[in-house]
N, C-alpha and C. Protein backbone atom coordinates (compact mmCIF):
# COMPACT_ATOMS: atom_id res chain seq x y z
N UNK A 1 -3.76 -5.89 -28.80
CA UNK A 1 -3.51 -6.41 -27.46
C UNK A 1 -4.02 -7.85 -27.31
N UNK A 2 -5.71 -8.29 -27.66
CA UNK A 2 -6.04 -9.69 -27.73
C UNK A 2 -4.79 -10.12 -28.63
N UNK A 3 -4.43 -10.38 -29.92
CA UNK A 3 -3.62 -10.37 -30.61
C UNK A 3 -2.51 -10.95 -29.75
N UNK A 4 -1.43 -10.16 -28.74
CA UNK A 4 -0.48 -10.68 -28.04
C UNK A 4 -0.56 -11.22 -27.16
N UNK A 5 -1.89 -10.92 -26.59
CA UNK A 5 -2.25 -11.79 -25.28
C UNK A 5 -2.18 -13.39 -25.30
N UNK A 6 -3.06 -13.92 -26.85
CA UNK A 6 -3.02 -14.97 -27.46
C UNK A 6 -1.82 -15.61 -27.90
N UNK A 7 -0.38 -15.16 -28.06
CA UNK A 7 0.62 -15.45 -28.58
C UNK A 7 1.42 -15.38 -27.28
N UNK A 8 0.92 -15.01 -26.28
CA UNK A 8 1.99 -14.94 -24.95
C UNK A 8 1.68 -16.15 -24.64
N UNK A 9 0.13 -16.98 -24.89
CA UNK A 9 0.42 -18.50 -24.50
C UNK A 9 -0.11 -18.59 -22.82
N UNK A 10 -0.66 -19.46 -22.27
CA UNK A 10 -1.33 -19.75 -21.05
C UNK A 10 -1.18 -19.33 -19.81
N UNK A 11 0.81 -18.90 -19.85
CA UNK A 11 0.78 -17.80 -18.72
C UNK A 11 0.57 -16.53 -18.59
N UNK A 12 0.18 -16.49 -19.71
CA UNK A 12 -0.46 -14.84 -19.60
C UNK A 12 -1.90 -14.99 -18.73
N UNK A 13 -2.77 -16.08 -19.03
CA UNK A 13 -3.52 -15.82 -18.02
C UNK A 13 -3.23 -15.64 -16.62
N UNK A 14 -2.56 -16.19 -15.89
CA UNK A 14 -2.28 -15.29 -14.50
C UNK A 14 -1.66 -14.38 -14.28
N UNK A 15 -0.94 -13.75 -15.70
CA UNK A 15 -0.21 -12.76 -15.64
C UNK A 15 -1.15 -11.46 -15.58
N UNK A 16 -1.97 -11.83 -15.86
CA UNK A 16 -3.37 -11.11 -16.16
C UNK A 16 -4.02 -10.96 -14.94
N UNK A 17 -4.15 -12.15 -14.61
CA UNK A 17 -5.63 -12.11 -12.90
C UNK A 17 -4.53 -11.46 -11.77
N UNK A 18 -3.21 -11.61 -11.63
CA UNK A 18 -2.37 -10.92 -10.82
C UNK A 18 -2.40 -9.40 -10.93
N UNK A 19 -2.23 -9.15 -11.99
CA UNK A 19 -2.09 -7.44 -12.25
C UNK A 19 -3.64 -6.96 -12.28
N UNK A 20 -4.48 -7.83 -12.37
CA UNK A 20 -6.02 -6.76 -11.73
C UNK A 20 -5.93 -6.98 -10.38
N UNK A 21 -5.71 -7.83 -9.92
CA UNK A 21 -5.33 -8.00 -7.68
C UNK A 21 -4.68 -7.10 -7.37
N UNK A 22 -3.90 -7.00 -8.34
CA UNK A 22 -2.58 -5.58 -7.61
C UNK A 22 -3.20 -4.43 -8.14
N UNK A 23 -3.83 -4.47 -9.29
CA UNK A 23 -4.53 -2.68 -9.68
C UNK A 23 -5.36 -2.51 -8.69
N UNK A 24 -6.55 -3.68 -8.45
CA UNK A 24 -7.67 -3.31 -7.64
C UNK A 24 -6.77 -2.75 -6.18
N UNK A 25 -6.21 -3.06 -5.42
CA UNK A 25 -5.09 -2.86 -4.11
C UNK A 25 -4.47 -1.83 -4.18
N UNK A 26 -3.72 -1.26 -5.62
CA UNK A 26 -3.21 0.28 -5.62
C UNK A 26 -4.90 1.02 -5.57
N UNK A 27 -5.67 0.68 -6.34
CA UNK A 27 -6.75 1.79 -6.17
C UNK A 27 -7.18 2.01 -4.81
N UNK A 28 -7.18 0.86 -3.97
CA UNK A 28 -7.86 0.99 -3.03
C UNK A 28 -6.85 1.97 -1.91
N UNK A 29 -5.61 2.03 -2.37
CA UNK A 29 -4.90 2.03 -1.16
C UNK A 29 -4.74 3.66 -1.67
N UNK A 30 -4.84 4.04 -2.88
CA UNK A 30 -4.64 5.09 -3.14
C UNK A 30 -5.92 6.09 -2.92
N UNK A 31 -6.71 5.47 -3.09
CA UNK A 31 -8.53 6.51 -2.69
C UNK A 31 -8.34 6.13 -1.10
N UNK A 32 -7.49 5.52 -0.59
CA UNK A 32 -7.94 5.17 1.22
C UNK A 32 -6.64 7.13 1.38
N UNK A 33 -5.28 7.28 0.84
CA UNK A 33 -4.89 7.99 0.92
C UNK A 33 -5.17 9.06 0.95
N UNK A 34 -6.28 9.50 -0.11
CA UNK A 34 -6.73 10.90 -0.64
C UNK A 34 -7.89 10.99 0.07
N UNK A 35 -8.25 10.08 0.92
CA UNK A 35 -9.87 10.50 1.46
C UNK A 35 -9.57 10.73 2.99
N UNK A 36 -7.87 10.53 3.33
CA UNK A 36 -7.46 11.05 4.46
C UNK A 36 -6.75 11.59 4.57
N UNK A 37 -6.70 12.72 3.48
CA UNK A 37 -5.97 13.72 3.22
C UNK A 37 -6.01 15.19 4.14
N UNK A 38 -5.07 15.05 5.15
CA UNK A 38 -5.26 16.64 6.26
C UNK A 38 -4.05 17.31 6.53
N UNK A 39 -4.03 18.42 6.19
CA UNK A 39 -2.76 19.84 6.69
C UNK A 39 -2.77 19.18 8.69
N UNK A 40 -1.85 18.25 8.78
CA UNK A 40 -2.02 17.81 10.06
C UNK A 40 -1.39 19.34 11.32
N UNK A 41 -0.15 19.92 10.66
CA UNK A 41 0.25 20.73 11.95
C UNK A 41 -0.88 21.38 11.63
N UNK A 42 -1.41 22.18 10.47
CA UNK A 42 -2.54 22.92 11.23
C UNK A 42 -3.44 22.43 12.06
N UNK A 43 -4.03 21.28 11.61
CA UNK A 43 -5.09 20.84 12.34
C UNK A 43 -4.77 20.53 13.83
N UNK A 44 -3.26 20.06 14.40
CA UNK A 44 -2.80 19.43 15.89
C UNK A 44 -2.72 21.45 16.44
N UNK A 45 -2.50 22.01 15.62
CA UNK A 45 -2.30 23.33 16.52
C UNK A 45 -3.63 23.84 16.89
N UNK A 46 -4.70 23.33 16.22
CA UNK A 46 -6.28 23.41 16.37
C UNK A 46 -6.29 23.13 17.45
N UNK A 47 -6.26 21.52 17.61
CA UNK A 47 -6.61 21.01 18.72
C UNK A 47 -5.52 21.50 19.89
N UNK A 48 -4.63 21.68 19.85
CA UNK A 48 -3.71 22.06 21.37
C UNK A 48 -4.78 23.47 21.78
N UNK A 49 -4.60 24.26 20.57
CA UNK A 49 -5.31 25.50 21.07
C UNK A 49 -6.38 25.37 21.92
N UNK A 50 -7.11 24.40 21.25
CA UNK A 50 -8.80 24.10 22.00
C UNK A 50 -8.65 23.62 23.97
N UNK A 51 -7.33 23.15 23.89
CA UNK A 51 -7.14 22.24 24.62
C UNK A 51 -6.53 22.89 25.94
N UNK A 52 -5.71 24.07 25.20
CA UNK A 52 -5.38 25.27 26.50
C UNK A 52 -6.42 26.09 26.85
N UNK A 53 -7.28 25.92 26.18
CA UNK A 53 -8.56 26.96 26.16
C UNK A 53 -9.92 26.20 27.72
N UNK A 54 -9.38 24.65 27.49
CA UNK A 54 -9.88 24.15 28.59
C UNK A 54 -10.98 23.43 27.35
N UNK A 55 -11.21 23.63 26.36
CA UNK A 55 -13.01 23.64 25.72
C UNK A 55 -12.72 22.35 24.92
N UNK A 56 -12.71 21.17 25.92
CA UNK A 56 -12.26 19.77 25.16
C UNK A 56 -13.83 19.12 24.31
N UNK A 57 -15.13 19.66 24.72
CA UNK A 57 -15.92 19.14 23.51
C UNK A 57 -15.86 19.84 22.48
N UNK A 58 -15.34 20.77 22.10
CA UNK A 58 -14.66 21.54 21.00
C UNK A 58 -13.57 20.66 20.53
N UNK A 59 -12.86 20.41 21.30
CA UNK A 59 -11.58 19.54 20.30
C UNK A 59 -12.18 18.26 19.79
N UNK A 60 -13.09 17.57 20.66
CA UNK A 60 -13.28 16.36 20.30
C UNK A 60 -14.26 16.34 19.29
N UNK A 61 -14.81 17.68 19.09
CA UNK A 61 -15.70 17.78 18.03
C UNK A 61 -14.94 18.19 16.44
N UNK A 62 -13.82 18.66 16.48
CA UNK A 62 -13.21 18.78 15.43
C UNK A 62 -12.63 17.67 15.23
N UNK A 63 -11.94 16.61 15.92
CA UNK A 63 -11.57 15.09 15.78
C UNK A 63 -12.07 14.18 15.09
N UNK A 64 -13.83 14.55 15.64
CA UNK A 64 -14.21 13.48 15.35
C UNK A 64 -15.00 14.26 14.03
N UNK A 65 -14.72 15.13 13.25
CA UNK A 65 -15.13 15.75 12.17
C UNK A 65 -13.90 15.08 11.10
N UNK A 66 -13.08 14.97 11.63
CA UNK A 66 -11.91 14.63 10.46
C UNK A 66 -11.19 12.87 11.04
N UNK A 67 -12.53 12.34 11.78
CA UNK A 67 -12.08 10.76 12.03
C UNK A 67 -11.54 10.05 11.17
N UNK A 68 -11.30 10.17 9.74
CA UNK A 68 -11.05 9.43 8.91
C UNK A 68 -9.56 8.92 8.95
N UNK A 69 -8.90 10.35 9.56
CA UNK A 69 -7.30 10.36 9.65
C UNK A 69 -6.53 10.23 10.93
N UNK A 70 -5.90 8.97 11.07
CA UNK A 70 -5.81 8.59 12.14
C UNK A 70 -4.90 9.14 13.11
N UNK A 71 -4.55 10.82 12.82
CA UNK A 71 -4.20 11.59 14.01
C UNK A 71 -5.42 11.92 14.58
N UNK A 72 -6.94 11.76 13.77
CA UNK A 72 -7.69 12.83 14.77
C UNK A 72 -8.38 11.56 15.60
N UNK A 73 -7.92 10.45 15.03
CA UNK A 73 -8.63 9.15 15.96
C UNK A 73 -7.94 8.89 17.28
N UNK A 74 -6.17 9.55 16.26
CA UNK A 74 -5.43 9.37 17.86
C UNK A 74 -5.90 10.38 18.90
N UNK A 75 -6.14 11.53 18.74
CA UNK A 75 -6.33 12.71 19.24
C UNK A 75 -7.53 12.79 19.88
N UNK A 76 -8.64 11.82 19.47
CA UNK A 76 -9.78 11.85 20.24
C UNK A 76 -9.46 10.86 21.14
N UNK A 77 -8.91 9.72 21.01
CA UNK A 77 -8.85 9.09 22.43
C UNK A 77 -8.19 9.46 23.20
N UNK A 78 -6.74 10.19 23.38
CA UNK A 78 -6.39 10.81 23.96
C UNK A 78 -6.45 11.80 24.80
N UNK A 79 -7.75 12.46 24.37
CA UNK A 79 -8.69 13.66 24.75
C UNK A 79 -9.67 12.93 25.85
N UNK A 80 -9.97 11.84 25.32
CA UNK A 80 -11.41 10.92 26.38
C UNK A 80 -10.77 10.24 27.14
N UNK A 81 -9.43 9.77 27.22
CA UNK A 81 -8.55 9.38 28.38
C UNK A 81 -8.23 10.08 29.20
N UNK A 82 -8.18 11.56 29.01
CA UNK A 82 -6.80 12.03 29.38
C UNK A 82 -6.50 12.11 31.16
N UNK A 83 -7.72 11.79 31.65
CA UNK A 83 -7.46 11.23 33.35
C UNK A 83 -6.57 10.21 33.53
N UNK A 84 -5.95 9.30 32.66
CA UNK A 84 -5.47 8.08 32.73
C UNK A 84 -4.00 8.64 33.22
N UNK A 85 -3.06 7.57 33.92
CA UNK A 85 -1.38 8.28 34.39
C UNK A 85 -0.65 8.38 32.99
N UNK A 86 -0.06 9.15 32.94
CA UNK A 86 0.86 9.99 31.86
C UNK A 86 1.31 8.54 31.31
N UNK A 87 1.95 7.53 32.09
CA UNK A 87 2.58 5.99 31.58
C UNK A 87 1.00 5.18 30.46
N UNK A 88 0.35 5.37 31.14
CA UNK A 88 -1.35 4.43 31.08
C UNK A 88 -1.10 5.13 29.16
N UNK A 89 -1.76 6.22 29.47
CA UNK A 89 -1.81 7.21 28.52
C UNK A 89 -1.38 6.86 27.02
N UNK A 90 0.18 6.73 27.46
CA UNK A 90 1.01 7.05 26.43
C UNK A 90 0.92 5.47 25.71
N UNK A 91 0.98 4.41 26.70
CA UNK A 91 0.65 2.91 26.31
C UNK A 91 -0.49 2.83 25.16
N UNK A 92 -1.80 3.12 25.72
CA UNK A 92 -2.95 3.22 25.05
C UNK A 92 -2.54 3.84 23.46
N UNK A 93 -1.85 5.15 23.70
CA UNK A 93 -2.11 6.20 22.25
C UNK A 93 -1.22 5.21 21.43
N UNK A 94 0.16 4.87 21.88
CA UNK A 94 1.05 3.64 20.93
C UNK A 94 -0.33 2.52 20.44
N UNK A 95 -0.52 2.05 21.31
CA UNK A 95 -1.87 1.09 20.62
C UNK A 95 -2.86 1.55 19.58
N UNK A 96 -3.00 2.58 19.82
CA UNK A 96 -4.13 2.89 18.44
C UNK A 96 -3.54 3.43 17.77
N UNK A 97 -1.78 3.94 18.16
CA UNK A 97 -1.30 4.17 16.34
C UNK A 97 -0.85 3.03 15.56
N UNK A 98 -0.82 2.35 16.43
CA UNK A 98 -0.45 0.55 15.40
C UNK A 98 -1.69 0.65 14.74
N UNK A 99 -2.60 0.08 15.64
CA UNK A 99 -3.72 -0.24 15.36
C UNK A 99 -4.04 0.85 14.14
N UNK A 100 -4.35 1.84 14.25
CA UNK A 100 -3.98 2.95 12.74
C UNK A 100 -3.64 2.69 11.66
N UNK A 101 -2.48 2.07 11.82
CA UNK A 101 -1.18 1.57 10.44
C UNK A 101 -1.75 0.48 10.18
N UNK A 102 -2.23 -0.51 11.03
CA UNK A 102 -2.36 -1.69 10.59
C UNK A 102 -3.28 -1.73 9.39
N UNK A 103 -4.17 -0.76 9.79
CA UNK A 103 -5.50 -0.49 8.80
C UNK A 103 -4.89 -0.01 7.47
N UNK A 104 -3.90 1.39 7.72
CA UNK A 104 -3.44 1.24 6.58
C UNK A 104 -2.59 0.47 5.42
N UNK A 105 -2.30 -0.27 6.28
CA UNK A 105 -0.82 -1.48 5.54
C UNK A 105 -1.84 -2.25 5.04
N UNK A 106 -3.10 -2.61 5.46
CA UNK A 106 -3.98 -3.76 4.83
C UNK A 106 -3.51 -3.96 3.17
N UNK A 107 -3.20 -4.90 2.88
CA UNK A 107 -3.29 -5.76 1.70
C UNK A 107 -2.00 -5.24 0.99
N UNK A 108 -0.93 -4.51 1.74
CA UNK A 108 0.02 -4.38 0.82
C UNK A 108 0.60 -5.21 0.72
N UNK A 109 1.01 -6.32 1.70
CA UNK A 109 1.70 -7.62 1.41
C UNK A 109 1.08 -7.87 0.01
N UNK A 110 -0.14 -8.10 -0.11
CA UNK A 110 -0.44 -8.64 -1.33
C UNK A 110 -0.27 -7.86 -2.70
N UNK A 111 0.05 -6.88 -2.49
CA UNK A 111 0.81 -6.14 -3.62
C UNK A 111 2.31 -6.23 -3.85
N UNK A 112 2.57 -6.80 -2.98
CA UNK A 112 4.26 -6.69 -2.99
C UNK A 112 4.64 -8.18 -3.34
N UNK A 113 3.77 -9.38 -3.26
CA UNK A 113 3.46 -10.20 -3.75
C UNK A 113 3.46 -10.41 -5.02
N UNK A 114 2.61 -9.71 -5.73
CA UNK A 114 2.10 -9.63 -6.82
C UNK A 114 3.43 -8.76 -7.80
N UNK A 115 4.07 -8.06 -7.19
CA UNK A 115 5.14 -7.18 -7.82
C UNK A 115 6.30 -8.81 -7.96
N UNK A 116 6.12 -9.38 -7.25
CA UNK A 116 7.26 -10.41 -7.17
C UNK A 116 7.19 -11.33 -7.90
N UNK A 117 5.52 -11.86 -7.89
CA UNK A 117 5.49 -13.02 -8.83
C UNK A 117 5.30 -12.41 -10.06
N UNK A 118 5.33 -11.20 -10.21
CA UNK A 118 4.81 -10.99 -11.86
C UNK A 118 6.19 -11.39 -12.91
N UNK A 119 7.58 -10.46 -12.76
CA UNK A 119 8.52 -11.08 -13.60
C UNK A 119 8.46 -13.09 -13.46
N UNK A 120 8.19 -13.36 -12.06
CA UNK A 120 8.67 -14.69 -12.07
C UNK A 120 7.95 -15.73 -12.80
N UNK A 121 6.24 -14.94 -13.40
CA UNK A 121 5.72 -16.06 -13.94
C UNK A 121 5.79 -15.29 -15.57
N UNK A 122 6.69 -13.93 -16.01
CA UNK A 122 7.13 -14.11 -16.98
C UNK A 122 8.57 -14.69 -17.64
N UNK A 123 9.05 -15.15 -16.60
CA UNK A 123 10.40 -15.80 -16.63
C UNK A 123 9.58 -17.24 -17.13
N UNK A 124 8.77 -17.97 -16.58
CA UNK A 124 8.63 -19.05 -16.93
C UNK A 124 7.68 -19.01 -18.12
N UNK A 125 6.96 -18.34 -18.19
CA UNK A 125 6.85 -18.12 -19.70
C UNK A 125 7.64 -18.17 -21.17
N UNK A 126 8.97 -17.58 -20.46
CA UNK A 126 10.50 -17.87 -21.49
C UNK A 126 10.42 -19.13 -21.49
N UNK A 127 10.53 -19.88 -20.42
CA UNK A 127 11.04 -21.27 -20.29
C UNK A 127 9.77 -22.11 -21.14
N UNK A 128 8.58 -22.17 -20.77
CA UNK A 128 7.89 -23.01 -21.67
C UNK A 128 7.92 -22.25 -22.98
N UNK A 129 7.94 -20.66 -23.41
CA UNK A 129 8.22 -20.77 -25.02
C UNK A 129 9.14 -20.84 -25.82
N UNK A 130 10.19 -21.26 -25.09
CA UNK A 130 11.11 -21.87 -25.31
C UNK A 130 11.43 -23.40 -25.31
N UNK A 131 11.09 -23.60 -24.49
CA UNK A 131 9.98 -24.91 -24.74
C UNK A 131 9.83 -25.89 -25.68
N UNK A 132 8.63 -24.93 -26.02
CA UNK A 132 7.78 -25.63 -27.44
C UNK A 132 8.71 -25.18 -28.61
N UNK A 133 9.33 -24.13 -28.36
CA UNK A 133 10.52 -24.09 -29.77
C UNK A 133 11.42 -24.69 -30.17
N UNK A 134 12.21 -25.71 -29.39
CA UNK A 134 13.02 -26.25 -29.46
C UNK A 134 11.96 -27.97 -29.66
N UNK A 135 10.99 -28.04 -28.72
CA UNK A 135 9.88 -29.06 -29.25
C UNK A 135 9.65 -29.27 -30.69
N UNK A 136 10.00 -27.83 -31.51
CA UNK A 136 9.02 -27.90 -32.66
C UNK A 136 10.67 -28.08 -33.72
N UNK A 137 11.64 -27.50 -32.92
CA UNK A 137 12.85 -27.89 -33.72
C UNK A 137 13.39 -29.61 -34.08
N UNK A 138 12.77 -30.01 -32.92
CA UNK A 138 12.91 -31.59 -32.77
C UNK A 138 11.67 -32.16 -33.61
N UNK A 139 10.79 -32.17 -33.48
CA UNK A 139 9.83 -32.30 -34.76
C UNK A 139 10.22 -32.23 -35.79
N UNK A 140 10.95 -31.15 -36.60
CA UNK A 140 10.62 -30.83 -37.99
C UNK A 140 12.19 -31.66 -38.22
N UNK A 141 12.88 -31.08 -37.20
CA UNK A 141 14.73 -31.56 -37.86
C UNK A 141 15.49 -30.58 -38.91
N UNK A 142 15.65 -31.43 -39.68
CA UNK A 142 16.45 -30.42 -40.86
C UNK A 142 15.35 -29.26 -41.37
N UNK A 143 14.18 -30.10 -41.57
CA UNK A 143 13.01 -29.21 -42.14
C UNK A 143 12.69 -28.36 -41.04
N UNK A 144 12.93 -27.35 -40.26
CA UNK A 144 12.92 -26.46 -39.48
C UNK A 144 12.71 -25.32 -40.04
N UNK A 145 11.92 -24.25 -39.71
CA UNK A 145 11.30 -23.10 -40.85
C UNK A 145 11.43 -22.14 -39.36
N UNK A 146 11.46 -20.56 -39.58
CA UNK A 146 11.29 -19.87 -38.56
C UNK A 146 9.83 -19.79 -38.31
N UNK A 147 9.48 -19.90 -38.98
CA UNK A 147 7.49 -20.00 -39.00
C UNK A 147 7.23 -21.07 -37.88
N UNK A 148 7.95 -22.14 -38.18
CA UNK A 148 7.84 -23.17 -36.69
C UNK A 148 8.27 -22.80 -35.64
N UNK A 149 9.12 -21.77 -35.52
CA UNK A 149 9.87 -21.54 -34.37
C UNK A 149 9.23 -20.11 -33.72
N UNK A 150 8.55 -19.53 -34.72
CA UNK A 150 7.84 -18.00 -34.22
C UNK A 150 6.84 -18.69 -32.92
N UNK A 151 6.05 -19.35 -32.77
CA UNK A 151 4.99 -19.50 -31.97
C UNK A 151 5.87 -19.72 -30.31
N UNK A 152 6.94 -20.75 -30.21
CA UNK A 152 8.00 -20.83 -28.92
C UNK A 152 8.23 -19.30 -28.44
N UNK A 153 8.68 -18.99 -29.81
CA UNK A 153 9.39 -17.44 -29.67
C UNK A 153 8.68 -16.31 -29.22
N UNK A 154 7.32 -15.85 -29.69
CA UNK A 154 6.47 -15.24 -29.38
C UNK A 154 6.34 -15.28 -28.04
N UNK A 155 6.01 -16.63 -27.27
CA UNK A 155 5.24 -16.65 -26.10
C UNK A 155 6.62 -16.34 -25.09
N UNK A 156 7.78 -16.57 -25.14
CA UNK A 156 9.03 -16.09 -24.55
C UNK A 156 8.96 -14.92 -24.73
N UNK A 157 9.14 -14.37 -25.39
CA UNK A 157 9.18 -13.03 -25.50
C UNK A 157 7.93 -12.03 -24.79
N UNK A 158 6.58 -12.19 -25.28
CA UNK A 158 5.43 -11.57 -24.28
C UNK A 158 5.32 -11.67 -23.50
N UNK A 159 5.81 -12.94 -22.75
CA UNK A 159 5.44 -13.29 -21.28
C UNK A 159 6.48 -12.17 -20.42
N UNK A 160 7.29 -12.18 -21.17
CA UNK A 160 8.37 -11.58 -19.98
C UNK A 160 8.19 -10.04 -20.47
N UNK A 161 7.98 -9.66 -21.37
CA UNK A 161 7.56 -8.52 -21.53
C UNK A 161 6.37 -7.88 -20.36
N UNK A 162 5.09 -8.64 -20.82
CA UNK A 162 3.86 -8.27 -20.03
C UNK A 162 4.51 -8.49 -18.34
N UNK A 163 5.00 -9.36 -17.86
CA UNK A 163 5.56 -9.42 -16.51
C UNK A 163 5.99 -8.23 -15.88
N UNK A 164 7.26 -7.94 -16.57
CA UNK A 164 8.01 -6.73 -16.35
C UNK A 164 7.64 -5.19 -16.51
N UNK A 165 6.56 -5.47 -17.15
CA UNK A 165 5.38 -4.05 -17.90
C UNK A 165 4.54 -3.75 -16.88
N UNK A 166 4.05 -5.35 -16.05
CA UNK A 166 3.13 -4.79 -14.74
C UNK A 166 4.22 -4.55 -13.62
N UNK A 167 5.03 -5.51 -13.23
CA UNK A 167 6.15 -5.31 -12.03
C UNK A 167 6.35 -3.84 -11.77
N UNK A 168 7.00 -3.65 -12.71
CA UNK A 168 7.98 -1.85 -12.67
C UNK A 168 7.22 -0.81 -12.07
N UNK A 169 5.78 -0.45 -12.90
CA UNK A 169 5.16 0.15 -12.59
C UNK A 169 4.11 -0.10 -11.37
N UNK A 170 4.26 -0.74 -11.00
CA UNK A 170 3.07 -1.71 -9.61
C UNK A 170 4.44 -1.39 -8.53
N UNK A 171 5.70 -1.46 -8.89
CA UNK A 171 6.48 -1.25 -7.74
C UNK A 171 6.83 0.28 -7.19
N UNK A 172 6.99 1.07 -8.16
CA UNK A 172 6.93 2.34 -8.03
C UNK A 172 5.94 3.04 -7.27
N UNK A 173 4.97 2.58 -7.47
CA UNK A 173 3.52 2.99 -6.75
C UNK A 173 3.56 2.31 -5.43
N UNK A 174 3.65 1.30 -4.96
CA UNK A 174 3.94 0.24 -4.23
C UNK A 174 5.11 0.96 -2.96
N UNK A 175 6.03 1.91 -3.87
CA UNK A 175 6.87 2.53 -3.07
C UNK A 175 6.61 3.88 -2.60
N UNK A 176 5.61 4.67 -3.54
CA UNK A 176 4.90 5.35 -2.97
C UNK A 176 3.88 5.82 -1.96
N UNK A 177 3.57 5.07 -1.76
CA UNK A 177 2.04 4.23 -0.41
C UNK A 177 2.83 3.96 0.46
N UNK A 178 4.01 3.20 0.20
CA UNK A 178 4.74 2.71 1.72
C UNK A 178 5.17 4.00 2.15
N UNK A 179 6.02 4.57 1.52
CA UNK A 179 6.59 5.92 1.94
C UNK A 179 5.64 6.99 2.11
N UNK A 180 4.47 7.12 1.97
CA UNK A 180 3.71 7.93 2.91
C UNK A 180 3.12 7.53 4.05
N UNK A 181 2.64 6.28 4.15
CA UNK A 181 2.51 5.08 5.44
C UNK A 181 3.60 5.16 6.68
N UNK A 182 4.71 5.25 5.88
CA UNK A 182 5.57 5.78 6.83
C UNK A 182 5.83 7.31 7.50
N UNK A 183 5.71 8.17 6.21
CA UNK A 183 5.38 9.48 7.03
C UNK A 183 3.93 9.17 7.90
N UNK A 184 3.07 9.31 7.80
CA UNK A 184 1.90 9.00 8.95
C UNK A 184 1.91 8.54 9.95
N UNK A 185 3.18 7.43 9.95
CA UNK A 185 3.73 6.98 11.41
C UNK A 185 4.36 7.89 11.89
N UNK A 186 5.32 8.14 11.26
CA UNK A 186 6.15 9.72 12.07
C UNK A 186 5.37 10.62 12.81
N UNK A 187 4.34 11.13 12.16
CA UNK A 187 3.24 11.94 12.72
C UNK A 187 2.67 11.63 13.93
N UNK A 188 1.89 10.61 13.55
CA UNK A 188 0.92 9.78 14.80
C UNK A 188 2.18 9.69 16.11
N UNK A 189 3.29 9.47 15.80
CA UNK A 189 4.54 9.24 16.85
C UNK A 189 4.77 10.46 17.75
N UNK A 190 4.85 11.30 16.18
CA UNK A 190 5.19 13.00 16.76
C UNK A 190 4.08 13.47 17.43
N UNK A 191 3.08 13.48 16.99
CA UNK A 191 2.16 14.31 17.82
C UNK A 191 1.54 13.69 18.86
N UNK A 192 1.81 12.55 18.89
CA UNK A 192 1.29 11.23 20.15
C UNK A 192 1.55 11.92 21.13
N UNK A 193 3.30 12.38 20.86
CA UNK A 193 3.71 12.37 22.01
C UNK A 193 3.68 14.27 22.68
N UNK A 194 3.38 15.14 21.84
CA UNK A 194 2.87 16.35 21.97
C UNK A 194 1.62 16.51 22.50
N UNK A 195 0.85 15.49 22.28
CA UNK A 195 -0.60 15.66 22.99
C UNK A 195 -0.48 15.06 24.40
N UNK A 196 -0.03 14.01 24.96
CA UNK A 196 0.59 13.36 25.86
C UNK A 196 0.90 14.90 26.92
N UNK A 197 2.60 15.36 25.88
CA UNK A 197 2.64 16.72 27.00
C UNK A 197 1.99 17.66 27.43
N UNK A 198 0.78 17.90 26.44
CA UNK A 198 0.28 19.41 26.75
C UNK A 198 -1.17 18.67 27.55
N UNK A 199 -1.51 17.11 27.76
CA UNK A 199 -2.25 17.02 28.70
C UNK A 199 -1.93 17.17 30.14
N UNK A 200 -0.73 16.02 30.10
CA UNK A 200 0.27 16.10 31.42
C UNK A 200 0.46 18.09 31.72
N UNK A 201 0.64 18.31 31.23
CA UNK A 201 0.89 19.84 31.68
C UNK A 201 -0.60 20.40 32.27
N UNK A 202 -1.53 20.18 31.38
CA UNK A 202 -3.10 20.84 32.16
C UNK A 202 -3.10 20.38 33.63
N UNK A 203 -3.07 18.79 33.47
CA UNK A 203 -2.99 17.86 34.57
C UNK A 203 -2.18 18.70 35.83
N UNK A 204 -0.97 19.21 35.40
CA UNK A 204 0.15 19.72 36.62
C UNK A 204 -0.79 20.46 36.76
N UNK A 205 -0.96 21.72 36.17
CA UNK A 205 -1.47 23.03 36.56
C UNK A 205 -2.83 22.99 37.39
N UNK A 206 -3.10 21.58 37.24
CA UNK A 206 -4.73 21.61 37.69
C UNK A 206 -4.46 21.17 39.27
């Protein structure tokens, strides 16, 4: 691997410091996933239950047991509002499910970034080792050896290799995170608006 790294030639160094920015960013985004990992309908049928039961420091105590996941963050403010008008209410809970996502979207731009520039700075890698090969063809002239021409050739070839080796796989993952980011919005949406009704309903009855 030193071996090709050395023969890929100078853009491999950022080809390099890019794909640890984007590893460090999948790790993070992937341990932020698994550490807010919750069976949500069970847990929202928890809390409704608690909630017909009348026994809201019970709900807010299971909420704030599983704060990490931002239905039970939605679910506790919703619970400590819930005097607010059904309109007030529903305003607020939209606000902290952005506010939710936002936390989770943190730094994916910069992964999706990094998925973009990676082929593009092994594309130019072709171009300068290609480059110096045709540099070294003009040098030698007739006396032209493939031995002169391996070193151009090499670094064209690794660069776009190593590029496309981090891209592919950084995007796949990349598409994975988004597409559960997006289920979590669905949720926070769906049950926003289920907690919303079954307050408004105590509210009538009361």
């Amino acid at each position: 691997m030193a071996w090709l790294f050395i023969k890929g030639g100078p853009v491999m160094y950022p080809i390099l410091l890019a794909s640890i920015l984007g590893l460090a960013i999948i790790i993070e985004k992937l341990w932020g996933l698994y550490s807010i990992r919750l069976n949500v309908q069970k847990f929202s049928k928890e809390v409704f239950a608690l909630l017909a039961a009348d026994d809201f420091e019970k709900a807010l105590k299971l909420c704030q047991k599983r704060s990490k996941h931002p239905i039970a963050v939605l679910f506790k403010m919703g619970i400590e509002k819930r005097s607010l008008p059904v309109n007030e209410l529903d305003r607020l809970l939209e606000r902290v499910g952005n506010s939710e996502m936002n936390r989770l979207e943190k730094h994916i731009g910069g992964l999706i970034s990094v998925i973009g520039i990676e082929p593009l700075l092994g594309f130019l890698g072709t171009i300068t080792g290609l480059i110096r090969a045709f540099m070294a063809w003009e040098t030698a002239g007739s006396n032209i050896t493939v031995s002169a021409l391996a070193s151009g050739i090499y670094e064209a070839m690794i660069t776009t290799a190593a590029g496309l080796s981090v891209a592919v796989p950084y995007y796949l993952v990349c598409n994975f995170i988004i597409s559960r980011n997006k289920y979590i919005s669905y949720e926070l949406s769906n049950y926003s608006m289920q907690l919303v009704e079954v307050l408004h309903a105590k509210k009538g009855r009361a």
